[in-house]
Protein backbone atom coordinates (compact mmCIF):
# COMPACT_ATOMS: atom_id res chain seq x y z
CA UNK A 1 -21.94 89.06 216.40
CA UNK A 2 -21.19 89.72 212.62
CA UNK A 3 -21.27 86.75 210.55
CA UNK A 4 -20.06 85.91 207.19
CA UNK A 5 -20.08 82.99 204.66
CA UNK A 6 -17.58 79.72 204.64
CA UNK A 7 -15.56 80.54 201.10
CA UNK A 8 -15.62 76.74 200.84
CA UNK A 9 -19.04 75.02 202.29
CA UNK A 10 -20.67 78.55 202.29
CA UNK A 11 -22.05 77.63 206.07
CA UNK A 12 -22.60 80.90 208.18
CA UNK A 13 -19.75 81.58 210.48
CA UNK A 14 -18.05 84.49 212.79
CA UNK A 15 -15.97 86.79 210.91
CA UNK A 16 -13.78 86.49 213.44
CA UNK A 17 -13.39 82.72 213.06
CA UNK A 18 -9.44 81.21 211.26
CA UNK A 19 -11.62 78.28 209.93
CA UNK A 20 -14.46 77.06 209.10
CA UNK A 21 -16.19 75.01 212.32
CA UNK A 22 -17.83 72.94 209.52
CA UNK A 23 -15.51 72.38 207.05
CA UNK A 24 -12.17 73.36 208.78
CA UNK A 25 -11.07 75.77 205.79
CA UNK A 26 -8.75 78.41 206.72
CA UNK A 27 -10.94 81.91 206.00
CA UNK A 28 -8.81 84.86 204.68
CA UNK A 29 -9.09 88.02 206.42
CA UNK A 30 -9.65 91.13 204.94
CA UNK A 31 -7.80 93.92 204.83
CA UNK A 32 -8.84 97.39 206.23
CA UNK A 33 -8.77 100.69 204.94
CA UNK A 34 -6.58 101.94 207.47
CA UNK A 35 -4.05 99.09 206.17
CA UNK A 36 -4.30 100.31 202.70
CA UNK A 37 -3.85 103.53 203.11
CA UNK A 38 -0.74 103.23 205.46
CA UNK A 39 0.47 100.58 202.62
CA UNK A 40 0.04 103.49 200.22
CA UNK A 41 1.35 106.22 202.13
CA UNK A 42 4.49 104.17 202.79
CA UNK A 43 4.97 103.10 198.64
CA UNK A 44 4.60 106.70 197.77
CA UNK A 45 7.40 108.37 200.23
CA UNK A 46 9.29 105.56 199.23
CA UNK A 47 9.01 106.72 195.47
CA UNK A 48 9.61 110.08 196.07
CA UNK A 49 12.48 109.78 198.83
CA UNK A 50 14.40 107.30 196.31
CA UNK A 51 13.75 109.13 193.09
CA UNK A 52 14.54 112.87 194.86
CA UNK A 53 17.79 111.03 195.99
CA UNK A 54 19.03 109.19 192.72
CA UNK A 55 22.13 110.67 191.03
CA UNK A 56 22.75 112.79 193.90
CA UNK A 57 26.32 112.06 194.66
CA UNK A 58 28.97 114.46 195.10
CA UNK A 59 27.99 117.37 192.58
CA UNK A 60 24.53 119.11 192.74
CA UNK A 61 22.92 120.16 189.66
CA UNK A 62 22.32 123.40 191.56
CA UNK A 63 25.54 124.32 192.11
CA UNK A 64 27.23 122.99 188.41
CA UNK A 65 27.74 124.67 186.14
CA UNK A 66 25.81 125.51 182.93
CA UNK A 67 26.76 123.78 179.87
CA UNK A 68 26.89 126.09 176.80
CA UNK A 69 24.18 124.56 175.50
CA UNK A 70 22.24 125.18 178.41
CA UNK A 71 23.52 129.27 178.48
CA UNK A 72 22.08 128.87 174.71
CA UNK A 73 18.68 127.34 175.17
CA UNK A 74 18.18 130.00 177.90
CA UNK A 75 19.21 133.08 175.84
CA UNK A 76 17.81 132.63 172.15
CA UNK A 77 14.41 133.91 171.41
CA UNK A 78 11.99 132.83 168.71
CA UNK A 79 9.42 135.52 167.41
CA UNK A 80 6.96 133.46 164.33
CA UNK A 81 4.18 134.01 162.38
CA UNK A 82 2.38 131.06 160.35
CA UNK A 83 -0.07 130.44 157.53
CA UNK A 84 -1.99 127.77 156.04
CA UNK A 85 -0.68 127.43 152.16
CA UNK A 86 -0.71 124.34 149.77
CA UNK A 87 -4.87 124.23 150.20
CA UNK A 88 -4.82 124.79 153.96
CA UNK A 89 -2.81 121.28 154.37
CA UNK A 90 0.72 122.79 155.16
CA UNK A 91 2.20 124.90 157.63
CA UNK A 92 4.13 127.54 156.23
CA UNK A 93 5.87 129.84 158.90
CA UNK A 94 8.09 132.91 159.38
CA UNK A 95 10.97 132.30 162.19
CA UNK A 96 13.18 135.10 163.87
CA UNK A 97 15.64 133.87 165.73
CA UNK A 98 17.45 135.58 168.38
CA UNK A 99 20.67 134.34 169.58
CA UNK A 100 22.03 136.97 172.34
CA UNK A 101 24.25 133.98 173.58
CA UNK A 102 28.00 133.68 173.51
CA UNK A 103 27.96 130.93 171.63
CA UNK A 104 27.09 130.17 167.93
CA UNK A 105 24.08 127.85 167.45
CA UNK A 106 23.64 125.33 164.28
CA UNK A 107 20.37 122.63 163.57
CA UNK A 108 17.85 124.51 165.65
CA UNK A 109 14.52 122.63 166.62
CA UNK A 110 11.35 124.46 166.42
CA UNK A 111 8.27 122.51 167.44
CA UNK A 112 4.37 123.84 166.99
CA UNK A 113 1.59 122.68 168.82
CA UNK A 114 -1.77 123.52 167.13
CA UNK A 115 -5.19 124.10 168.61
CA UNK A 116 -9.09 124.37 167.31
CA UNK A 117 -10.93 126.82 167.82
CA UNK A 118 -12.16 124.80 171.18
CA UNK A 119 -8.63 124.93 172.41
CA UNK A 120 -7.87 121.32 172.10
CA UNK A 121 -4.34 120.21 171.31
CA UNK A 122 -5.31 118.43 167.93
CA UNK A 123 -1.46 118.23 166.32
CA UNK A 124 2.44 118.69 166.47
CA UNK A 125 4.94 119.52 163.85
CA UNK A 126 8.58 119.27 164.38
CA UNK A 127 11.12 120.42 161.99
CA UNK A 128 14.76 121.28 162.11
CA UNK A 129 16.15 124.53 160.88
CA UNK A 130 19.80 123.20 159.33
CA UNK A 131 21.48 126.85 159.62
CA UNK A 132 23.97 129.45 161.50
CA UNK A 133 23.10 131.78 163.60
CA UNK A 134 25.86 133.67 165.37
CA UNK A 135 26.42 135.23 168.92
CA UNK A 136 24.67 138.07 169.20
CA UNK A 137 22.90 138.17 166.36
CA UNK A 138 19.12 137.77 164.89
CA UNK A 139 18.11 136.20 161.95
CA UNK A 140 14.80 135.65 159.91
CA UNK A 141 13.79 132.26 158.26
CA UNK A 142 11.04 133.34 155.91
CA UNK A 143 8.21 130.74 154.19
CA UNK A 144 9.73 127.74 156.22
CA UNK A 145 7.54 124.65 155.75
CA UNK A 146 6.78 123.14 158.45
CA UNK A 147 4.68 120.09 156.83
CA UNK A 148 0.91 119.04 156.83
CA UNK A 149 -1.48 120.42 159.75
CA UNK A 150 -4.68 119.79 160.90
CA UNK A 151 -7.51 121.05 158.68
CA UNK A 152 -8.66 122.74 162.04
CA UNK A 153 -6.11 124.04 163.32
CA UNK A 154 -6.85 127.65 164.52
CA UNK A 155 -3.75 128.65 166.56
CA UNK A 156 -0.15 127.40 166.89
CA UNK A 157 2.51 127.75 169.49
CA UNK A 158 6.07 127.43 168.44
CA UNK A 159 9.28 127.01 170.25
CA UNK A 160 12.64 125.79 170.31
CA UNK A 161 13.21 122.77 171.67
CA UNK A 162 16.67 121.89 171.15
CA UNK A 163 19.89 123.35 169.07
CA UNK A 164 23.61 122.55 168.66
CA UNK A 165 26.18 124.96 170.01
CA UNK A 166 29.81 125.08 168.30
């Protein structure tokens, strides 16, 4: 017979005992594995089967229709080259933008990640380019600062992360 310790009087006693022959204290139970892992198993479909479901009402994002913006983001192209200038502390960077949209796009975001030589992330700029660039068209934003950087930063990465359409 396994036997465990009163919680209160600390006198020996089944682990199968509701109280304390002693003492009369109620003795908690514990849980068991299998408990906690149905418990957990149950929270997480419950997660997932309530956030899959939420906003899912009469139109489906698969079936809508793509905003402009959204026929934009998917059909400009950024080609870049960068430099360290100002003694190695700022980004300086050469942006070609290629808009083969429909649409004109205005106050492009470009955001760089940079990396070490180790590949670690080590910083972010983000800067907003406050020009035009029409439909169907490409066009080159030379020397654009894009503020301090890492002393170690080796390599950058550098897209766009948002835009206005008009």
């Amino acid at each position: 017979m396994a036997l465990t310790k009163c919680k209160e009087c600390g006198e020996e006693i089944s682990k199968k005992a509701e109280k304390c022959p002693k003492c009369g204290a109620p003795q908690k139970k514990r849980t068991s594995i299998v408990t906690w892992l149905v418990t957990i198993l149950v929270v997480f479909w419950a997660v997932g089967y309530f956030s899959g479901n939420l906003g899912s009402g009469t139109s489906s994002t698969a079936t809508s229709t793509p905003s402009p913006k959204e026929i934009a983001m998917q059909n400009v192209e950024l080609d870049f080259s960068w430099g360290k200038e100002g003694f190695g502390n700022v980004m300086e960077a050469n942006f070609t933008i290629t808009n083969n949209s429909e649409y004109q796009i205005k106050d492009i975001e470009i955001t760089c990640t940079h990396y070490a030589k180790s590949g670690t992330r080590i910083d972010i700029n983000e800067r907003t380019i406050f020009d035009v660039v029409p439909a169907k068209s490409k066009k080159k934003f030379d020397k654009f600062n894009m503020g301090f950087i890492h002393s170690q930063a080796e390599k950058t990465g550098c897209v766009i992360t948002d835009l206005k359409v008009y």
